[in-house]
Protein backbone atom coordinates (compact mmCIF):
# COMPACT_ATOMS: atom_id res chain seq x y z
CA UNK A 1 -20.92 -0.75 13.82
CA UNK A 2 -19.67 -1.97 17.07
CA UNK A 3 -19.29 -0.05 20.26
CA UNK A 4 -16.00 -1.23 20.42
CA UNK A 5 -14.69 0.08 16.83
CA UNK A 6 -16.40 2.90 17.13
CA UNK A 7 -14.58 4.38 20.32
CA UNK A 8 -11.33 3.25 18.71
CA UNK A 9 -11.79 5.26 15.37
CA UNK A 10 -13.05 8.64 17.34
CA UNK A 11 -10.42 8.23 20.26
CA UNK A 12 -7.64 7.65 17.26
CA UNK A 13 -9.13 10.93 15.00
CA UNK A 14 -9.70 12.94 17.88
CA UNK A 15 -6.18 12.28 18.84
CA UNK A 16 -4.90 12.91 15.79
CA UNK A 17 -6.47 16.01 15.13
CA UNK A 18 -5.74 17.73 18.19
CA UNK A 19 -2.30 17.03 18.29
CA UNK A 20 -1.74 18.48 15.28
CA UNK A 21 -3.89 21.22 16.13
CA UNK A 22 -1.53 21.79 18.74
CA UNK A 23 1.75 21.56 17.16
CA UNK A 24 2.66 24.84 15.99
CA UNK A 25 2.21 26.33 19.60
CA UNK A 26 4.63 24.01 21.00
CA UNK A 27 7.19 24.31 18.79
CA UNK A 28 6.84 28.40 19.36
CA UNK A 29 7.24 27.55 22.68
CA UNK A 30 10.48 25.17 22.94
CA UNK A 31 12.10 28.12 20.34
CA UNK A 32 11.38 30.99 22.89
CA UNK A 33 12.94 28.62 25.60
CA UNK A 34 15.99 28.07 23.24
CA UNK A 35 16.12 32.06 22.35
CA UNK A 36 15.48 33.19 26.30
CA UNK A 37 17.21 30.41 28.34
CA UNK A 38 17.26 32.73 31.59
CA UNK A 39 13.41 33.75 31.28
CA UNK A 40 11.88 33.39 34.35
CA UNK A 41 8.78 32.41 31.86
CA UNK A 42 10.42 29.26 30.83
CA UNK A 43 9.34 26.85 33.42
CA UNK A 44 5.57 27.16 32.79
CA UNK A 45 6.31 27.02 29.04
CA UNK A 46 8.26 23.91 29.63
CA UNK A 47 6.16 22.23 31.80
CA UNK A 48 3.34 22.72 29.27
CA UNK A 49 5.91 21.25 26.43
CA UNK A 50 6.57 17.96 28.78
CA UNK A 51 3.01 17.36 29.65
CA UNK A 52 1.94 17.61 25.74
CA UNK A 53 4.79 15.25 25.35
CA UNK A 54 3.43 12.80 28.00
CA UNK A 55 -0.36 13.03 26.94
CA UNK A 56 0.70 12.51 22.99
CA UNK A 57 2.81 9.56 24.12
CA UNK A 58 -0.42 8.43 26.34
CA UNK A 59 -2.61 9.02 23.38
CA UNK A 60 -0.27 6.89 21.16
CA UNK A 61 -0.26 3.85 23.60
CA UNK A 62 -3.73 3.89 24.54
CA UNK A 63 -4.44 3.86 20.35
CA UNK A 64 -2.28 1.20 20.06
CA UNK A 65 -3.79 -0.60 23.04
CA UNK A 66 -7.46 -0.45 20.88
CA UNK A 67 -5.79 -1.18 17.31
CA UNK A 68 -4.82 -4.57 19.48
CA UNK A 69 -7.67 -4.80 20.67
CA UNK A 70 -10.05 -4.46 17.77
CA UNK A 71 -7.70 -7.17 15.40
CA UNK A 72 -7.85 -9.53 18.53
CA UNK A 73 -11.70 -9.16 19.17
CA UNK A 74 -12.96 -9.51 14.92
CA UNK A 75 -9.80 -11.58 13.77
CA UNK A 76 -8.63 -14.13 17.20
């Protein structure tokens, strides 16, 4: 198998798997920032809500990038 597929299968998985993994604690989190909207607790909560946003939106380019990639490299 080639280097190349290879890191785009596990980097697509891995991906895959730990963002839903991760799921169910975010969505806890946004719904205890809706419930307590004065909680001084809500800015850490939210900040870790926007940066799982921004990696899974990372993750989804960069996969995308590699999906590209890999039809380009076997099939241009």
């Amino acid at each position: 198998m080639d280097l190349l597929l290879l890191i785009t299968i596990v980097i697509i998985i891995t991906g895959f798997v730990v963002l839903v993994s991760m799921k169910k604690g975010m969505e806890s989190k946004v719904a205890f920032i809706k419930a307590n909207p004065e909680d001084e607790e809500n800015t850490t909560k939210a900040n870790s809500v926007i940066w799982w946003i921004v990696s899974a939106t990372g993750w989804g380019i960069v996969s995308m990038i590699l999906v590209v990639w890999c039809f380009n490299y076997y099939f241009g």
